[in-house]
C-alpha atoms as a PDB file:
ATOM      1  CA  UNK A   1       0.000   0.000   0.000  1.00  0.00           C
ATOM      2  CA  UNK A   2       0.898   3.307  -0.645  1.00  0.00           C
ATOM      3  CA  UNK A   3       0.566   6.684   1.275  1.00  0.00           C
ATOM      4  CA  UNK A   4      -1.272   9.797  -0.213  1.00  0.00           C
ATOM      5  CA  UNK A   5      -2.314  12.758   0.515  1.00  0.00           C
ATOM      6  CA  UNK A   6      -4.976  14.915  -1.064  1.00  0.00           C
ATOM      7  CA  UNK A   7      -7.206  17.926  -1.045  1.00  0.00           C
ATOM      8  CA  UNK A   8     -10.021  18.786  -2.695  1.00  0.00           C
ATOM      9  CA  UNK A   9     -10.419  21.897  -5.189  1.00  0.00           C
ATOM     10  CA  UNK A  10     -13.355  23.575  -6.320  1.00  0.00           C
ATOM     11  CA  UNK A  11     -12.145  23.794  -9.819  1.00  0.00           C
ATOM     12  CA  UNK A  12      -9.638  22.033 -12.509  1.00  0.00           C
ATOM     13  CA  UNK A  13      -7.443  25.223 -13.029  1.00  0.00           C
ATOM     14  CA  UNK A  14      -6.983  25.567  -9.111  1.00  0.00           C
ATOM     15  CA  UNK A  15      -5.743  21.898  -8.874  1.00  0.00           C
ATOM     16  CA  UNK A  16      -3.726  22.194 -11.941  1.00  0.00           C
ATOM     17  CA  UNK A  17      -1.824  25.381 -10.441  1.00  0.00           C
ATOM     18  CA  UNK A  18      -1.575  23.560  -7.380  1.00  0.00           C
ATOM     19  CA  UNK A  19      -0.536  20.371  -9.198  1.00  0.00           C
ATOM     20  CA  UNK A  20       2.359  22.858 -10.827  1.00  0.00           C
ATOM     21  CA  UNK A  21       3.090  23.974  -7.487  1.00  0.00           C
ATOM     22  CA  UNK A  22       3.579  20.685  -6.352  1.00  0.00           C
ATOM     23  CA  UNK A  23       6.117  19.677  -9.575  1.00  0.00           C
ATOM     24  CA  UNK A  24       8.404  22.883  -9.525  1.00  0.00           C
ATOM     25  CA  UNK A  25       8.443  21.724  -5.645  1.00  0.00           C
ATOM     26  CA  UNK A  26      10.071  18.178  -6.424  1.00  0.00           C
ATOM     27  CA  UNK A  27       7.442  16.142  -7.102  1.00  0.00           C
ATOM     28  CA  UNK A  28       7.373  13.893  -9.394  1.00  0.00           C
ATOM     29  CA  UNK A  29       4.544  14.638 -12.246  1.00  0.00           C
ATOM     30  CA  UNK A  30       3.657  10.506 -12.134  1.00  0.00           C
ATOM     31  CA  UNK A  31       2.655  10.873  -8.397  1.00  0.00           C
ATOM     32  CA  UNK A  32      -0.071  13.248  -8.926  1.00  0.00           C
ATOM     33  CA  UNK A  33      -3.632  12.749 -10.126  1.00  0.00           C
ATOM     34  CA  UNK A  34      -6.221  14.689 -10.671  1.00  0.00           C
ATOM     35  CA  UNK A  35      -9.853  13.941 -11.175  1.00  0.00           C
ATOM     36  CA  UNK A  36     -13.227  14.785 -10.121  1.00  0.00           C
ATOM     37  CA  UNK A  37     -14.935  13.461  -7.381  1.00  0.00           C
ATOM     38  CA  UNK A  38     -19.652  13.734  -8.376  1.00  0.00           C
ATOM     39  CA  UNK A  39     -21.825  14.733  -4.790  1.00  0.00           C
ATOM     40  CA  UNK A  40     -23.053  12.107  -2.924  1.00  0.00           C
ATOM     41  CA  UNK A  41     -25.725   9.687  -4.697  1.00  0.00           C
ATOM     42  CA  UNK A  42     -24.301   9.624  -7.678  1.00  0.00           C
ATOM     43  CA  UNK A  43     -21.240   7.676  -7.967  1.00  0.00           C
ATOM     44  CA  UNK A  44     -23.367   5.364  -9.800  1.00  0.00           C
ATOM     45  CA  UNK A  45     -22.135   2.057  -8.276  1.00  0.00           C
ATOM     46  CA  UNK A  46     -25.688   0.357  -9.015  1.00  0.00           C
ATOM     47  CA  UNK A  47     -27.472   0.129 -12.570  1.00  0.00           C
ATOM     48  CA  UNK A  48     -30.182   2.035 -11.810  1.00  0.00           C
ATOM     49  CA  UNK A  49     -28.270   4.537 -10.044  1.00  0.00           C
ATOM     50  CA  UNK A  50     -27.489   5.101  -6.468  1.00  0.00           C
ATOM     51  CA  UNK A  51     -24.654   4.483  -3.770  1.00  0.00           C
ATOM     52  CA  UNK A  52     -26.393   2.359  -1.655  1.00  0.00           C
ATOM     53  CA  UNK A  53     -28.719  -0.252  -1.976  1.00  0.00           C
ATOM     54  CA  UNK A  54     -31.001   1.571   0.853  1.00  0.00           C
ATOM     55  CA  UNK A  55     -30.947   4.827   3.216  1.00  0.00           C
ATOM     56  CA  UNK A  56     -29.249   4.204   6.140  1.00  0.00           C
ATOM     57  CA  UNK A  57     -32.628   5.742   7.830  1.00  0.00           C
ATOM     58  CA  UNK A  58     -34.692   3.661   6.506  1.00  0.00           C
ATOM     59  CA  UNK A  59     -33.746   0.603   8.739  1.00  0.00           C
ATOM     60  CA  UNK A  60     -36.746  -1.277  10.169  1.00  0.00           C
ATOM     61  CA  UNK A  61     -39.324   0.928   8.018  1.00  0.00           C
ATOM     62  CA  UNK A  62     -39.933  -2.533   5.780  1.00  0.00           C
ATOM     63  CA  UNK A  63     -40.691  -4.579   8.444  1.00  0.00           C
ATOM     64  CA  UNK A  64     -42.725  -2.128   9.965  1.00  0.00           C
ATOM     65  CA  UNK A  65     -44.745  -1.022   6.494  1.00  0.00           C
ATOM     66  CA  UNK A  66     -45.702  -5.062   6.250  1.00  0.00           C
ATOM     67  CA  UNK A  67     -46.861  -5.104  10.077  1.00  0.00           C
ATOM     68  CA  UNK A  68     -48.484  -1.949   9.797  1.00  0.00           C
ATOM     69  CA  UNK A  69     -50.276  -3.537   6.487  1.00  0.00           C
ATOM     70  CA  UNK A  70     -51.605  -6.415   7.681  1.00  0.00           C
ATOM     71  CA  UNK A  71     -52.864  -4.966  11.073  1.00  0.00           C
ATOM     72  CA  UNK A  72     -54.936  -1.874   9.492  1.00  0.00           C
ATOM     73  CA  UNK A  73     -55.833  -3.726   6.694  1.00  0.00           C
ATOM     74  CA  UNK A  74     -57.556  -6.407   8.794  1.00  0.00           C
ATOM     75  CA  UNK A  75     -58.497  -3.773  11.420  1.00  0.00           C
ATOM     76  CA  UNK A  76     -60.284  -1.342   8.164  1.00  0.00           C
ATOM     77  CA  UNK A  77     -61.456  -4.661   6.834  1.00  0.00           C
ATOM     78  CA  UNK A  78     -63.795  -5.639  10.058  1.00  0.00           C
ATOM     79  CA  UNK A  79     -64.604  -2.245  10.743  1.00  0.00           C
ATOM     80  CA  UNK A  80     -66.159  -1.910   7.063  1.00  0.00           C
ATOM     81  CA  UNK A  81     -67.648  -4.778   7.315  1.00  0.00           C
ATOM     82  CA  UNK A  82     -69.653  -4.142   9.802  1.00  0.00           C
ATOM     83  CA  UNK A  83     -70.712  -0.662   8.461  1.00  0.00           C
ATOM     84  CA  UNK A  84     -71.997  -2.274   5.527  1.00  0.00           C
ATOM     85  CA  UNK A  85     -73.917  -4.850   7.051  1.00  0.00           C
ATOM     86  CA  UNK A  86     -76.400  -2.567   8.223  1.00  0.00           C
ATOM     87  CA  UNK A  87     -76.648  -1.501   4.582  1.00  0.00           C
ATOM     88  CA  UNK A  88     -76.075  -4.166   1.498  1.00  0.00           C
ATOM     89  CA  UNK A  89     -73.055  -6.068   2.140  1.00  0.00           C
ATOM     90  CA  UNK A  90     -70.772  -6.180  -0.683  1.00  0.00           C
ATOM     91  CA  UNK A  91     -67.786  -8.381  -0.896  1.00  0.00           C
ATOM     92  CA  UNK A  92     -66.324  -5.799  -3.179  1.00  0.00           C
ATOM     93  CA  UNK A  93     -66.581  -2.752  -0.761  1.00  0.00           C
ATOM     94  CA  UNK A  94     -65.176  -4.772   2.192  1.00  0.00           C
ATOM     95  CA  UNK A  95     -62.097  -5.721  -0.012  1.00  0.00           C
ATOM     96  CA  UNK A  96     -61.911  -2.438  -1.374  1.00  0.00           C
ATOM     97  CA  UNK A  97     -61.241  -0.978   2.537  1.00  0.00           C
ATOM     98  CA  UNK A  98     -59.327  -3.818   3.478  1.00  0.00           C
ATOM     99  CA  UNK A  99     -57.011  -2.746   0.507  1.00  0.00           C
ATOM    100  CA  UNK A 100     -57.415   0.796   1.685  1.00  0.00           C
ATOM    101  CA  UNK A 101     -56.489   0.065   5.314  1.00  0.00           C
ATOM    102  CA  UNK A 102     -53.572  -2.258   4.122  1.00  0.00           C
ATOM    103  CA  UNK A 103     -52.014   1.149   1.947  1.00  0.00           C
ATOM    104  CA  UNK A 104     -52.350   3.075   4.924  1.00  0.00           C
ATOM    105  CA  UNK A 105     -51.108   0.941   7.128  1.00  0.00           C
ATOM    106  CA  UNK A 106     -47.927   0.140   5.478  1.00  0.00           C
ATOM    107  CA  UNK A 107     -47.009   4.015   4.647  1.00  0.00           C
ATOM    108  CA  UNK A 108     -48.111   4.460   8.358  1.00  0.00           C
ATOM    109  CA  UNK A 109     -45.455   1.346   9.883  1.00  0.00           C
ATOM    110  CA  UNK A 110     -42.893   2.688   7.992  1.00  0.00           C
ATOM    111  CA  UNK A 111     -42.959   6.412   9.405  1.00  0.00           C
ATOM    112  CA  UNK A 112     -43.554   5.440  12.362  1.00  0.00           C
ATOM    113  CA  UNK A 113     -40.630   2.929  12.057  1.00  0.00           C
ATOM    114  CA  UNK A 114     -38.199   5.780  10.234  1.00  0.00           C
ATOM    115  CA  UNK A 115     -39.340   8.644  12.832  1.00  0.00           C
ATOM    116  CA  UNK A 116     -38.988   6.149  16.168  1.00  0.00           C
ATOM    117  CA  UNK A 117     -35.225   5.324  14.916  1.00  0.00           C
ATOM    118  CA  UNK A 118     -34.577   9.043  14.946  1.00  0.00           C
ATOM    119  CA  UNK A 119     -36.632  10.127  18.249  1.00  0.00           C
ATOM    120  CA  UNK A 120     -34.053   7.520  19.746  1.00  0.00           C
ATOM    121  CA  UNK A 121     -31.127   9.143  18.489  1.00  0.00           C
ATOM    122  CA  UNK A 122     -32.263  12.735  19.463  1.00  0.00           C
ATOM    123  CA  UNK A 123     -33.181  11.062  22.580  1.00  0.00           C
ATOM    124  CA  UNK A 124     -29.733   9.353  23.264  1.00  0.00           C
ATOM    125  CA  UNK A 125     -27.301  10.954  25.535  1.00  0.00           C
ATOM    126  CA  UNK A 126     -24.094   9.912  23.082  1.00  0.00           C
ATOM    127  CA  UNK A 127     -23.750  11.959  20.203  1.00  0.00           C
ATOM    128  CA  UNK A 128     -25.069   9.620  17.526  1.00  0.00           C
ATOM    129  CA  UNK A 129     -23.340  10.864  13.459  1.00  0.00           C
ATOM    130  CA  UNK A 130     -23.512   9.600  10.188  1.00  0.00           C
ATOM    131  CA  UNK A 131     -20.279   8.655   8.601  1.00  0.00           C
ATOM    132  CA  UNK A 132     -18.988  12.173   7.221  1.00  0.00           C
ATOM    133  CA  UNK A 133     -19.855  12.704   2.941  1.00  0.00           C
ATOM    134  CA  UNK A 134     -17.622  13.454   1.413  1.00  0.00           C
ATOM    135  CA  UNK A 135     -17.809  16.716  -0.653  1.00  0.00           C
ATOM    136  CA  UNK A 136     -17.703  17.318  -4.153  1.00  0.00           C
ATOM    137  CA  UNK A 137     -15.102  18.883  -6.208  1.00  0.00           C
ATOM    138  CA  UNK A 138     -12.111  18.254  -7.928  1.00  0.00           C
ATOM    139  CA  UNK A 139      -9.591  15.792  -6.068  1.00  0.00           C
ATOM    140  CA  UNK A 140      -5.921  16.866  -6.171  1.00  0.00           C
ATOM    141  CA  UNK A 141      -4.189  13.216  -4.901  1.00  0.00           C
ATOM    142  CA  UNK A 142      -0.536  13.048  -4.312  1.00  0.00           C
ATOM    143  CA  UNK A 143       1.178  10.141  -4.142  1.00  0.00           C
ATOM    144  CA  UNK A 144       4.315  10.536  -1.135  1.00  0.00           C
ATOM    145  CA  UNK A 145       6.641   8.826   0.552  1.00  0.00           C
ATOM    146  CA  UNK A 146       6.160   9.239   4.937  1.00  0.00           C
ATOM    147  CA  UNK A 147       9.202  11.974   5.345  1.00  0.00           C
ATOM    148  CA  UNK A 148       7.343  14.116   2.569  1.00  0.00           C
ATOM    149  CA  UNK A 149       3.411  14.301   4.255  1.00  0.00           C
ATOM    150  CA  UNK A 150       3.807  17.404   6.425  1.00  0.00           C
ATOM    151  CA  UNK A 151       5.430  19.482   3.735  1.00  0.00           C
ATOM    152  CA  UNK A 152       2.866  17.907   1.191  1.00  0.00           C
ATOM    153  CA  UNK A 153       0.073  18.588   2.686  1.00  0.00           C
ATOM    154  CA  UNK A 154       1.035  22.100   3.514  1.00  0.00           C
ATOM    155  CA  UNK A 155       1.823  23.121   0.101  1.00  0.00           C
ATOM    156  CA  UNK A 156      -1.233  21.494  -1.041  1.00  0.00           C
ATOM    157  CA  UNK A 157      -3.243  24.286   1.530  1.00  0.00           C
ATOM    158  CA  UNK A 158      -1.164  26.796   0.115  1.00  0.00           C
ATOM    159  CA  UNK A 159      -2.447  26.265  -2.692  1.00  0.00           C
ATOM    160  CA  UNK A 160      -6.021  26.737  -1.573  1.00  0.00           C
ATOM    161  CA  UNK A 161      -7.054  22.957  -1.249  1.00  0.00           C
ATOM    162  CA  UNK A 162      -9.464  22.090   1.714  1.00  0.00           C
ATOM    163  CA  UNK A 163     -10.542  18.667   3.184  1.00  0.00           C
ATOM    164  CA  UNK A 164      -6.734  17.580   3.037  1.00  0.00           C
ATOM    165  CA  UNK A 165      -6.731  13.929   4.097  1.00  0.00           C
ATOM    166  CA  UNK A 166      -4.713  11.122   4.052  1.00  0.00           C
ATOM    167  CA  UNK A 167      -4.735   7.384   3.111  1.00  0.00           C
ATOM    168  CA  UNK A 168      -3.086   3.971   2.634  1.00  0.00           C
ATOM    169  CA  UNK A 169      -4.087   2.994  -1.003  1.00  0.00           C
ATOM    170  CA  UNK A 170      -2.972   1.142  -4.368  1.00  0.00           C
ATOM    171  CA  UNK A 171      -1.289   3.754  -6.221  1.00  0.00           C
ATOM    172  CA  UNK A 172      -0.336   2.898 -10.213  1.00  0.00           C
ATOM    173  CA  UNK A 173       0.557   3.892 -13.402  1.00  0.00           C
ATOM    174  CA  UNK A 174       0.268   7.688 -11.594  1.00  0.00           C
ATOM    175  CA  UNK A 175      -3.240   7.323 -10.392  1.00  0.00           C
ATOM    176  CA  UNK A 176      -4.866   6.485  -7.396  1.00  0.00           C
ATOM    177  CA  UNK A 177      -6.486   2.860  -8.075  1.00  0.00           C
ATOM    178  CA  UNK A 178      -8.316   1.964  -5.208  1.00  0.00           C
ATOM    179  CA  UNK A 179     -10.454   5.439  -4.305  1.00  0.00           C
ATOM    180  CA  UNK A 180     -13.901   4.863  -3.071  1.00  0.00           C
ATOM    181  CA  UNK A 181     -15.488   7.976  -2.575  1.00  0.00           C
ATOM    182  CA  UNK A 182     -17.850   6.237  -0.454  1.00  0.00           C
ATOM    183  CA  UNK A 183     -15.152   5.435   2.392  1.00  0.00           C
ATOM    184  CA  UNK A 184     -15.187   8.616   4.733  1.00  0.00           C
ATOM    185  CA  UNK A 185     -12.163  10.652   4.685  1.00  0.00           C
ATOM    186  CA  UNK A 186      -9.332  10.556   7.447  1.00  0.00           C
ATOM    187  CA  UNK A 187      -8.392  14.294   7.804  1.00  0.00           C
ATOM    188  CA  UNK A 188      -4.957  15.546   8.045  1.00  0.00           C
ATOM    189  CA  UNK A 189      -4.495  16.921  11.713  1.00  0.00           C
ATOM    190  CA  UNK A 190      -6.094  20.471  11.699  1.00  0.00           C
ATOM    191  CA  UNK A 191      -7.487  20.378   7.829  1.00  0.00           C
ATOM    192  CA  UNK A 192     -10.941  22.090   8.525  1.00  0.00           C
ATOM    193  CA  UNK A 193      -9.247  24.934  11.020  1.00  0.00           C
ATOM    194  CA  UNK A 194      -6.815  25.654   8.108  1.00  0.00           C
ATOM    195  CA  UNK A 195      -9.821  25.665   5.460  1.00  0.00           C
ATOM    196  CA  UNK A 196     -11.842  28.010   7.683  1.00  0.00           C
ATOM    197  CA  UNK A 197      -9.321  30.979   8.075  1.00  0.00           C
ATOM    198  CA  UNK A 198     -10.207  34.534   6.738  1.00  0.00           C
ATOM    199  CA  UNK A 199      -7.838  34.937   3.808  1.00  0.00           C
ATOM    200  CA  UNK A 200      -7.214  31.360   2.269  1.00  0.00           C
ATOM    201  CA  UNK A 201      -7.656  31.183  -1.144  1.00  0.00           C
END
């Protein structure tokens, strides 16, 4: 495995400058890449689109919709069918509420399954996060060896790039093989206080 360091850029002329910077610094033009990095939920990784095969958020809410289904269908069905035996009883209006009460039931179970998972976490005492996203823009990643990260990464912030982070990937024929911009980032020791000052480009 290899170690890199990289930063993100919000456009290809600022990581090419920076990518410059980098060369007339001693770096070696194969040990740089440069590509763009699309927002999260679109990285495409499934056919029909998508990052993920479901929402994090969403655990539980099947189980629930199906519960929630059968129980106010039934309940809708009974209830209906009482109503219209004091009038004509029709096997077609009973299953016709029964289907009603099975819709609302499931959209009902699954809300209620989605919004209990999150009164928990609002209600936990422990700070509860999702992994951090990582941000869109264009990707300036330099491939180093150890004795070269500090001075990397700070001429990659003088060049304006935020988010630096760091990471142990596969790095050939001068690109960086392995990136999943699904994995969360590790940050470079004090990357988002550097980002944040008044004055950086």
């Amino acid at each position: 495995m290899s170690l890199i360091v990289a930063a993100r850029f919000q456009t290809f002329e600022q990581a090419e400058a920076a990518a410059q910077n980098l060369y007339d610094s001693g770096f070696r033009d194969e040990d740089i890449h440069t590509f763009y990095v699309g927002i999260a939920g679109e990285h495409a990784r499934y056919p029909i689109g998508g990052d993920r095969t479901a929402d994090p958020d969403s655990h539980g809410g099947s189980v629930a919709a199906v519960i929630g289904a059968a129980v106010l269908g039934i309940l809708f069905a009974v209830i209906c069918g009482i109503i219209v035996l004091q009038f004509d009883p029709s096997a077609i209006v009973v299953t016709a509420a029964g289907g009603v009460g099975a819709y609302i039931g499931a959209l009902a179970g699954a809300l209620w399954a989605v919004g209990k998972g999150r009164r928990q976490r609002r209600g936990n005492t422990e700070r509860v996060s999702h992994p951090e996203v990582r941000q869109a823009g264009v990707l300036l990643a330099l491939h180093i060896r150890p004795d070269q990260e500090s001075r990397a990464v700070a001429l990659l912030r003088e060049a304006g790039g935020t988010d630096v982070e760091r990471a142990n990937g596969r790095w050939m024929n001068g690109k960086w093989q392995d990136f999943d911009p699904l994995t969360p980032p590790q940050r470079e020791p004090q990357s988002e206080p550097q980002a944040a000052h008044p004055g950086t480009p």
